[in-house]
Protein backbone atom coordinates (compact mmCIF):
# COMPACT_ATOMS: atom_id res chain seq x y z
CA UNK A 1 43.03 69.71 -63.57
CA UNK A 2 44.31 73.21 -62.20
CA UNK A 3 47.04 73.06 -60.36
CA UNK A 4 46.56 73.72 -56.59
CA UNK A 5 47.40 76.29 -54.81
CA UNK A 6 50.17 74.87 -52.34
CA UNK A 7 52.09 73.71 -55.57
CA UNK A 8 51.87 76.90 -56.76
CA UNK A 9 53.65 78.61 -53.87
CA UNK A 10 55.83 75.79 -53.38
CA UNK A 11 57.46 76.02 -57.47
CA UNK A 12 57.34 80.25 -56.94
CA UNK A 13 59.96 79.80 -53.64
CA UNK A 14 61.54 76.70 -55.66
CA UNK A 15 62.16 78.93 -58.53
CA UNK A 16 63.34 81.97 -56.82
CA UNK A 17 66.05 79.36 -55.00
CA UNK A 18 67.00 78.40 -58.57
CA UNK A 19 67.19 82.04 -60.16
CA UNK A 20 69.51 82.97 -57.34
CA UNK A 21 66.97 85.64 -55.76
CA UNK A 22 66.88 83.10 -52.05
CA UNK A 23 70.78 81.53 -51.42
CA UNK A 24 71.42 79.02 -48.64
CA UNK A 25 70.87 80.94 -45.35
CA UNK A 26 67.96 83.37 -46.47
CA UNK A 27 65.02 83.13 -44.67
CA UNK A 28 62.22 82.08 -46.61
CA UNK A 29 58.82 84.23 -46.67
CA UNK A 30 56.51 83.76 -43.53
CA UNK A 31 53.32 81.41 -44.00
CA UNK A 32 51.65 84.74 -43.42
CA UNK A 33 53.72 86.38 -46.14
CA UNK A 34 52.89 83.83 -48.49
CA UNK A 35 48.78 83.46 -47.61
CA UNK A 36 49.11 87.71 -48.53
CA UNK A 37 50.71 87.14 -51.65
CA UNK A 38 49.05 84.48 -53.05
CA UNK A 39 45.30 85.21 -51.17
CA UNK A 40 45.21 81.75 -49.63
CA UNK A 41 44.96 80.48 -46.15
CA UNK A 42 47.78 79.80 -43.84
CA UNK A 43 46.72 75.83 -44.10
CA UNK A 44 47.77 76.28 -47.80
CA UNK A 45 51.02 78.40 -47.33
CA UNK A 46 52.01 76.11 -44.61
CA UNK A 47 51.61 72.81 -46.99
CA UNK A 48 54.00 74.39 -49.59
CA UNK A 49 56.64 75.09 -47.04
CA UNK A 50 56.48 71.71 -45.62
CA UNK A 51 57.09 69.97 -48.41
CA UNK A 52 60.08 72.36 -49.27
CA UNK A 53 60.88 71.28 -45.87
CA UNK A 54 60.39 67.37 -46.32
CA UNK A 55 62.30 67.91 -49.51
CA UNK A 56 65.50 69.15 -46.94
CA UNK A 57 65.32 72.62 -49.39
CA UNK A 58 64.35 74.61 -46.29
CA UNK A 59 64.98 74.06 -42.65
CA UNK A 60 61.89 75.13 -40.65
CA UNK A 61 62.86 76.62 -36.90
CA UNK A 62 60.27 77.43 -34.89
CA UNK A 63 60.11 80.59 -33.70
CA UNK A 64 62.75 82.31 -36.34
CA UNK A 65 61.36 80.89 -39.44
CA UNK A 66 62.41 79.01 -42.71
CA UNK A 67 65.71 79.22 -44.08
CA UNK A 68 67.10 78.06 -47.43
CA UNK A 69 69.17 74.78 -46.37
CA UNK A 70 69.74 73.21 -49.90
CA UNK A 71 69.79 74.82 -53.73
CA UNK A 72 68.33 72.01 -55.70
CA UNK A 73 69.91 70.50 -58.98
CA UNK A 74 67.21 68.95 -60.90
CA UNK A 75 63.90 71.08 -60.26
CA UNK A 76 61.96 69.07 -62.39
CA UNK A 77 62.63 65.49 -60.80
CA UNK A 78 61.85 67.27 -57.67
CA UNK A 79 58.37 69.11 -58.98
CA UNK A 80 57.50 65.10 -60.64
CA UNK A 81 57.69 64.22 -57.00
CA UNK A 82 56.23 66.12 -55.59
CA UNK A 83 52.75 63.98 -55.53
CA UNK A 84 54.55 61.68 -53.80
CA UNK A 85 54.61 63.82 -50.25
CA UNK A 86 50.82 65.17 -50.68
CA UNK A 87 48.46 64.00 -53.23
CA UNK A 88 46.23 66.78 -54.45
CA UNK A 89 42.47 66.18 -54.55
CA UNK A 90 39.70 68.44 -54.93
CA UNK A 91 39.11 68.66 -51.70
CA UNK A 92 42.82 69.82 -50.49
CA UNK A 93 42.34 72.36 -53.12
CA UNK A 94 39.45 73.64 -51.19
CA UNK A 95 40.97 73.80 -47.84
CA UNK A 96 40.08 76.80 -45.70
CA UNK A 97 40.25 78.39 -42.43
CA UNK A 98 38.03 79.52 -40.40
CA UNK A 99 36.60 80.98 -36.82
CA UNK A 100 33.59 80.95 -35.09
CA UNK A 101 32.90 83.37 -32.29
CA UNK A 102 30.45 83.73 -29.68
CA UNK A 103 29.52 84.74 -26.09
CA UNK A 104 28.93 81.59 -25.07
CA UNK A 105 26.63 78.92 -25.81
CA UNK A 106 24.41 76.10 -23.50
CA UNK A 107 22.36 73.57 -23.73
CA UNK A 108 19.39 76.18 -23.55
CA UNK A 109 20.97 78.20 -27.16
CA UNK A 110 23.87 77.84 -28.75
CA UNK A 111 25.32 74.41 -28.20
CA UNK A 112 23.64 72.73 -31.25
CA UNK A 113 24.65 75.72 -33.33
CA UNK A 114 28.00 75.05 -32.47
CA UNK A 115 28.12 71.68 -33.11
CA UNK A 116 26.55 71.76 -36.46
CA UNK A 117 28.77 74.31 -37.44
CA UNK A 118 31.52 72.04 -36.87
CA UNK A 119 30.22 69.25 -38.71
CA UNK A 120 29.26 71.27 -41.51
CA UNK A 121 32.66 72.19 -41.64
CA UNK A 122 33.98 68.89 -41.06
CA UNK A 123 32.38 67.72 -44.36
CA UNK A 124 33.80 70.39 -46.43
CA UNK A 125 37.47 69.83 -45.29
CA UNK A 126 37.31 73.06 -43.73
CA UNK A 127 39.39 73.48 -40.39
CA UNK A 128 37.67 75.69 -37.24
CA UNK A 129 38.87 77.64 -34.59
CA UNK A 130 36.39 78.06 -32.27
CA UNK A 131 36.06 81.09 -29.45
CA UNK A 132 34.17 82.18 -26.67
CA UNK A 133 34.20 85.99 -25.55
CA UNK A 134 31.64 85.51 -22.21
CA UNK A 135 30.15 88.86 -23.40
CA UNK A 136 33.35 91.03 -23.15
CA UNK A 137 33.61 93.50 -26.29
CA UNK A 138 37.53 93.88 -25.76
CA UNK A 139 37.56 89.99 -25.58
CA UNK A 140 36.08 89.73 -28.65
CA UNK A 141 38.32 92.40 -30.09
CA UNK A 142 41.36 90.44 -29.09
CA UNK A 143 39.86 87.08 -30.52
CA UNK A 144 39.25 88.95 -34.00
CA UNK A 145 42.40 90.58 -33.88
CA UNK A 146 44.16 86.72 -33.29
CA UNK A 147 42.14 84.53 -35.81
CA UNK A 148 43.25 87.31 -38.05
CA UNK A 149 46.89 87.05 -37.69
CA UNK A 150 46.54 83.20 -37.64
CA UNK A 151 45.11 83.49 -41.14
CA UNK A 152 41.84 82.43 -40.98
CA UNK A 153 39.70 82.92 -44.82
CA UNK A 154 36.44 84.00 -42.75
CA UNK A 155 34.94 84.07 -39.39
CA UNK A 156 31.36 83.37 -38.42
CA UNK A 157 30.29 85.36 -35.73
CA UNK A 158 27.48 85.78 -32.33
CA UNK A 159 28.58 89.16 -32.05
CA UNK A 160 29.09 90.69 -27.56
CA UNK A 161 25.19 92.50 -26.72
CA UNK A 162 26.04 96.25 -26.91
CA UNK A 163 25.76 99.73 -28.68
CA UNK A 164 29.26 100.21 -29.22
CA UNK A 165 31.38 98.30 -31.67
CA UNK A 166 35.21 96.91 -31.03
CA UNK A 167 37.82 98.51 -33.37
CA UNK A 168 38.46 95.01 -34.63
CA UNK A 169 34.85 94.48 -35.94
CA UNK A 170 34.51 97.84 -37.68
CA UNK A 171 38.02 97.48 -39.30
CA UNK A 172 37.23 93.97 -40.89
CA UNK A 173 33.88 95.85 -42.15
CA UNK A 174 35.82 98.42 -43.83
CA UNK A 175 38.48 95.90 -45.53
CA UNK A 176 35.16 94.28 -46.64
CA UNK A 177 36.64 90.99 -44.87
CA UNK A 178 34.13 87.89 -45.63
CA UNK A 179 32.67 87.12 -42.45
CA UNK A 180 29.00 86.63 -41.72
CA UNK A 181 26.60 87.38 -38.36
CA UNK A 182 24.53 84.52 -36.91
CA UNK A 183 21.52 85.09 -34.16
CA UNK A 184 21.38 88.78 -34.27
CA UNK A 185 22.52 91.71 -36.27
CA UNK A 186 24.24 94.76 -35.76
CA UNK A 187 22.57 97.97 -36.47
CA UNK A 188 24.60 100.18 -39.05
CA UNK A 189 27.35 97.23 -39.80
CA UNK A 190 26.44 96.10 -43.56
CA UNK A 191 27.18 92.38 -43.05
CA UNK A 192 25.16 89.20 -43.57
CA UNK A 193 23.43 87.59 -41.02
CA UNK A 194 21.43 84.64 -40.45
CA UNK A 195 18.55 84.29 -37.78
CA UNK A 196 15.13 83.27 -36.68
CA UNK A 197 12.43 85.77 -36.87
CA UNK A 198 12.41 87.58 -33.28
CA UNK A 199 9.66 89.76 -34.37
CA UNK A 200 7.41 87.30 -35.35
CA UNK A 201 7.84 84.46 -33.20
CA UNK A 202 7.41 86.84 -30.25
CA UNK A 203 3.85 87.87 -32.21
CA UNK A 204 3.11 84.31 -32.30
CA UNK A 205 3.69 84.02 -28.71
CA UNK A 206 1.68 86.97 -27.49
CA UNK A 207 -0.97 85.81 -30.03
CA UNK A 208 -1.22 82.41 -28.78
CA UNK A 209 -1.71 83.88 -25.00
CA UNK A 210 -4.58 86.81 -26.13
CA UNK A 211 -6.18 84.00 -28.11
CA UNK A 212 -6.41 81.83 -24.51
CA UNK A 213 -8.22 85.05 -23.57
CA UNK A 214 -5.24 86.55 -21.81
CA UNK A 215 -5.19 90.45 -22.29
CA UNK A 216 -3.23 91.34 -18.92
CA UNK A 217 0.28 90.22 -20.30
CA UNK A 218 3.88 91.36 -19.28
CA UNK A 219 6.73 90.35 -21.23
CA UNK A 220 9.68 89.80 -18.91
CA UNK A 221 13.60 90.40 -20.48
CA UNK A 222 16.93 91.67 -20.44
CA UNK A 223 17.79 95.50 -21.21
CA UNK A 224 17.09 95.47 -25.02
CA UNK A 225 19.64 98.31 -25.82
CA UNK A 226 22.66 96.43 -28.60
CA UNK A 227 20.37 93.05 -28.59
CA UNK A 228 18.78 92.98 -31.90
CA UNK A 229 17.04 89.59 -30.98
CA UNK A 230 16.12 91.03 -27.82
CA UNK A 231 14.60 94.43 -29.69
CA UNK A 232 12.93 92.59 -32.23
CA UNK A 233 11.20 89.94 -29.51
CA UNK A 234 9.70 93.05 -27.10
CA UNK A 235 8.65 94.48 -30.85
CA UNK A 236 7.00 91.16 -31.38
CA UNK A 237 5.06 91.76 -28.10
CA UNK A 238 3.88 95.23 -29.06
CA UNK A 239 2.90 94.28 -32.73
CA UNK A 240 0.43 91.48 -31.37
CA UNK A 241 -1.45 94.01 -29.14
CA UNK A 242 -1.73 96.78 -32.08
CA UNK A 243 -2.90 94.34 -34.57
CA UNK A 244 -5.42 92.72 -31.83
CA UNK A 245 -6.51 96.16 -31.14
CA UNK A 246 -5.93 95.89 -27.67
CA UNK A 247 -3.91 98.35 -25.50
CA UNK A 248 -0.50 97.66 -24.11
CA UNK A 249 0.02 98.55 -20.41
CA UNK A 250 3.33 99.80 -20.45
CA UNK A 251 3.71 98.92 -16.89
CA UNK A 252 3.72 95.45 -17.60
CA UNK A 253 7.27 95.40 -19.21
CA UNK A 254 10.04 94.17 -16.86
CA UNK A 255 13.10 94.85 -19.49
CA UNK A 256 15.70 95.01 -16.81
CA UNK A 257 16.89 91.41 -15.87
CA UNK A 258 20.86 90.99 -15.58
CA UNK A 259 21.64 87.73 -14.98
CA UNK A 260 20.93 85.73 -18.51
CA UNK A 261 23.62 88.02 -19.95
CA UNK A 262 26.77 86.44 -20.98
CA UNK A 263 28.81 88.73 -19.33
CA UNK A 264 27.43 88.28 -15.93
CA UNK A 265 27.13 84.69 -16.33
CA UNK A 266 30.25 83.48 -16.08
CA UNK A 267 30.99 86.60 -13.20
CA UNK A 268 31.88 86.14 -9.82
CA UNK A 269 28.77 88.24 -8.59
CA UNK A 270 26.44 85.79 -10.45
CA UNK A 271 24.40 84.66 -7.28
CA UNK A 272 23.90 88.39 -6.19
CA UNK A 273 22.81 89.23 -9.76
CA UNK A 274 20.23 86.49 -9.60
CA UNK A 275 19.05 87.54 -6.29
CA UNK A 276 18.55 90.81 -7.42
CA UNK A 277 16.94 89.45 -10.29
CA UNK A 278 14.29 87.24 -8.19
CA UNK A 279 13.40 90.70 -5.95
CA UNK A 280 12.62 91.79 -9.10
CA UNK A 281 10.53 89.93 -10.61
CA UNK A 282 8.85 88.99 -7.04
CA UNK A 283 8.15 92.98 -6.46
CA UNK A 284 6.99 93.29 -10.26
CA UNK A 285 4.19 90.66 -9.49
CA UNK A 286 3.45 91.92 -6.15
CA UNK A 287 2.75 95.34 -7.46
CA UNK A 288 0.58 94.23 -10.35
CA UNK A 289 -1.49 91.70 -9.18
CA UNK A 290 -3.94 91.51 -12.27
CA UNK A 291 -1.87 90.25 -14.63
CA UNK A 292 -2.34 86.15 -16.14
CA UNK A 293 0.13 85.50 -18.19
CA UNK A 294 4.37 86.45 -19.26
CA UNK A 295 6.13 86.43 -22.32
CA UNK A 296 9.36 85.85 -21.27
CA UNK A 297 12.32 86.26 -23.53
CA UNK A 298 14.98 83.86 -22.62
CA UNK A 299 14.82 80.56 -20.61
CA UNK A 300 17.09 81.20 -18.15
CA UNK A 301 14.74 84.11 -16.53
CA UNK A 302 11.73 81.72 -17.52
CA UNK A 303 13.23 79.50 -14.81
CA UNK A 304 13.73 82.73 -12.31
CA UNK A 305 10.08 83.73 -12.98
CA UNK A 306 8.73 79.77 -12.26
CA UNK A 307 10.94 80.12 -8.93
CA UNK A 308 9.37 83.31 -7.35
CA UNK A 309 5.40 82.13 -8.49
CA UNK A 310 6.22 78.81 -6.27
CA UNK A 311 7.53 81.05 -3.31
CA UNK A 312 4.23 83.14 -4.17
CA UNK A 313 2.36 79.93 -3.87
CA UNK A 314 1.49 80.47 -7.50
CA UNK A 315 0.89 77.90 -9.98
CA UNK A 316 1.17 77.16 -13.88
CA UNK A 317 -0.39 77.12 -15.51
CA UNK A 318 -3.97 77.84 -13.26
CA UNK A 319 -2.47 80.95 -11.69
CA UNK A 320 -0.42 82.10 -14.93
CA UNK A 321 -0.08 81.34 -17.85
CA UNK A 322 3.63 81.40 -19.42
CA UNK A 323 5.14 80.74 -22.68
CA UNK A 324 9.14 81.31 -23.60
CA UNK A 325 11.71 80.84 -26.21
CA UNK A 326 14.05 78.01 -26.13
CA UNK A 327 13.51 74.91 -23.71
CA UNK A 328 16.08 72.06 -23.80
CA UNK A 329 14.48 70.47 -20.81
CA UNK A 330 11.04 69.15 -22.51
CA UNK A 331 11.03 66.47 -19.87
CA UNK A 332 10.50 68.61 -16.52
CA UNK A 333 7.30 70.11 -15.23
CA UNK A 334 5.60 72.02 -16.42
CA UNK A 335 6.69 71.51 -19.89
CA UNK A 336 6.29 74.92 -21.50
CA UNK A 337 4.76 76.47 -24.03
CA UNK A 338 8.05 78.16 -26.31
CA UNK A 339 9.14 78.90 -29.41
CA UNK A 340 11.46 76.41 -30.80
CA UNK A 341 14.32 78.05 -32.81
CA UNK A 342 16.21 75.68 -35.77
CA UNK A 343 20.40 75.98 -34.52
CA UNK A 344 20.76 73.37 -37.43
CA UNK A 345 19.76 75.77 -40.06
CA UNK A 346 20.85 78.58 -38.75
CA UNK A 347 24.15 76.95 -38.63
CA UNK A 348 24.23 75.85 -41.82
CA UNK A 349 23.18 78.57 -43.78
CA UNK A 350 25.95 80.80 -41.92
CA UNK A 351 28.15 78.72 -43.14
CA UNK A 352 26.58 78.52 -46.79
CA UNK A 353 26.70 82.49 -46.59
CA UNK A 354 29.78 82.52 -45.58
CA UNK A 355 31.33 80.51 -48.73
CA UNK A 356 29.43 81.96 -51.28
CA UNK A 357 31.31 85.32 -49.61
CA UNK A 358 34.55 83.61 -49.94
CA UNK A 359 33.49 82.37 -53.54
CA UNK A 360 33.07 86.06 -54.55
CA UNK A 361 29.18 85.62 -54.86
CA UNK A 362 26.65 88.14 -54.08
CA UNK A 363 24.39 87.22 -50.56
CA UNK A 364 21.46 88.75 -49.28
CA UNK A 365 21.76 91.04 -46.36
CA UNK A 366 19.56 88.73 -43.75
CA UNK A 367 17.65 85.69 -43.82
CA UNK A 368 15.46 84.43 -41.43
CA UNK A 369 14.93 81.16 -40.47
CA UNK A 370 12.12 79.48 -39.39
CA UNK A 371 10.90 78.21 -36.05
CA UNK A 372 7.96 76.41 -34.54
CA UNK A 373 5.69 77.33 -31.37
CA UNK A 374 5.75 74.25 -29.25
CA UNK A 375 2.44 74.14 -26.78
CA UNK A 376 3.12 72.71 -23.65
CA UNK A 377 1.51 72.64 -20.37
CA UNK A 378 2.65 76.15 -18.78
CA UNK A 379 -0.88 78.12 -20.91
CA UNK A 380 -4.55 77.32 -20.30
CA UNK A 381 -7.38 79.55 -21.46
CA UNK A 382 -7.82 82.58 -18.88
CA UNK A 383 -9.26 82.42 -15.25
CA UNK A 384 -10.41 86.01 -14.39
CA UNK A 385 -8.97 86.89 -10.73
């Protein structure tokens, strides 16, 4: 059996006590010292130095360090007992750190991604820091900057919706630092990244509607600009009308919505976003009256939308027809029609991708996973005006 990596670094500070290099009263190198030298994680560093510790060889004080305390006599009675304060299994060997960062998550995305992550990681004896950046690039900056310095051996990340990237993110490109992209990618950052198929779940969508009959379709989202899965879903939407020969109104795109993002969710101006929000998807309606049906790219505006058709006196699905992606809430009315994306795979393969970095392996660039179209009771085959 190889011998793991905490005993390692604990006989390498043992031995330079011995040889005279460390004397009682030298500090003893950082856990962050010794994770550099020795390419572990801090969780590994920090085991060696707290058996020195529980051996009375060092003192640990927080804040200052470890200092040498004790120059042992017999270093071979005390590396034979060294069993006897942590027995080594496979799984200690394995131990690693790592973060998880998003903007956020709810109950309508991201909340079952989360928690699988964590129980993936739970099973593999792998410890998680978990952070939220509510959609601020300098907050996620900071976060990648900290997970760093605590040590963490990867980080799995929802990156903040924008065209520019933080400092942070581009410098743990250039080190080549394993870490891998879930939900969405990053245009020009050569990283891995796992999720579901924008482009064609959004064709499946659109299909679904023209097949109803439905030809006077808007697709309703937020500003596309830095939101891969929001590119690829209003892509989605054009593809179906090309390869259904039909022609796309390009009136009928509302791409301006504000209030689903993460960084004016959690803002104090929230209500007054959503207001503006409802005036404009009440004056978008009002000024084309011949449309039947919306694509509409997140569920939080799919709610907005069902709001302003019931002030309209509008009803689905015999006034409109409306499909979505994502809907937690399959028990209210109506229950709609939506595309269904798999957080449990996408979870776990981010995780998969993410070892096989840490294992040195070669991983593919992207993979999508798959995702089901869920009919509910929000479509119904077209009723000319």
């Amino acid at each position: 059996m190889n011998t793991p990596l905490y005993e390692k670094i604990y006989t390498y500070i043992l031995e330079k006590i011995q040889d005279g290099d460390l004397n009682k009263g030298n500090r003893v190198p950082s856990e962050k010292e010794l994770a550099e030298k020795f390419n572990v994680s801090r969780i590994t560093s920090k085991k060696a130095l707290d058996i020195l510790a529980e051996k009375k060889i060092i003192e640990r004080i927080r804040g200052k360090g470890s200092f040498v305390t004790t120059v042992p006599p017999v270093p071979d009675e005390l590396n034979h007992n060294l069993k006897d304060v942590f027995i080594p299994t496979s799984e200690e060997d394995e131990m690693r750190l790592v973060g998880l960062i998003l903007p956020d998550f709810s109950e309508y995305f991201g909340l079952n991604f989360v928690k699988t992550v964590e129980k993936v990681c739970s099973k593999l004896n792998i410890h998680l820091l978990i952070k939220r950046t509510y959609g601020l690039i300098e907050e996620e900056e900071k976060t990648i900057t900290s997970m760093l310095q605590l040590g963490v051996d990867g980080l799995i990340m929802i990156p903040v919706n924008g065209e520019h990237y933080n400092n942070a993110l581009l410098k743990i490109v250039l080190s080549d630092f394993p870490f891998v992209l879930a939900d969405r990618f990053l245009k020009g950052i050569p990283a891995s990244s796992v999720s579901t198929d924008n482009t064609l779940a959004s064709q499946q969508l659109t299909d679904y509607l023209i097949s109803l009959g439905h030809e006077k379709i808007a697709i309703i989202s937020p500003p596309p600009e830095g939101i891969s899965a929001i590119e690829e879903r209003i892509n989605g939407f054009h593809i179906a009308f090309s390869r259904q020969g039909l022609k796309l109104n390009p009136d009928y795109m509302l791409t301006n919505l504000m209030s689903s993002l993460p960084l004016n969710v959690h803002s104090e101006q929230l209500k007054q976003i959503k207001e503006e929000d409802l005036d404009k998807i009440k004056r978008f309606i009002l000024q084309h009256p011949e449309l039947t049906a919306f694509v509409v790219c997140e569920y939080d505006l799919v709610l907005l939308l069902s709001l302003i058709l019931k002030d309209l006196g509008k009803k689905i699905p015999e006034d409109y027809s409306v499909v979505c992606f994502d809907n937690p809430y399959t028990n209210l009315e109506p229950k709609f029609t939506y595309i269904k994306q798999n957080e449990e795979i996408m979870a776990e393969k981010a995780v998969d991708l993410l070892l096989a970095k840490l294992n040195g392996e070669s991983v593919p660039q992207h993979i999508y996973i798959e995702f089901d179209l869920v009919k509910g009771a929000s479509t119904s085959s077209i009723q000319y005006k």
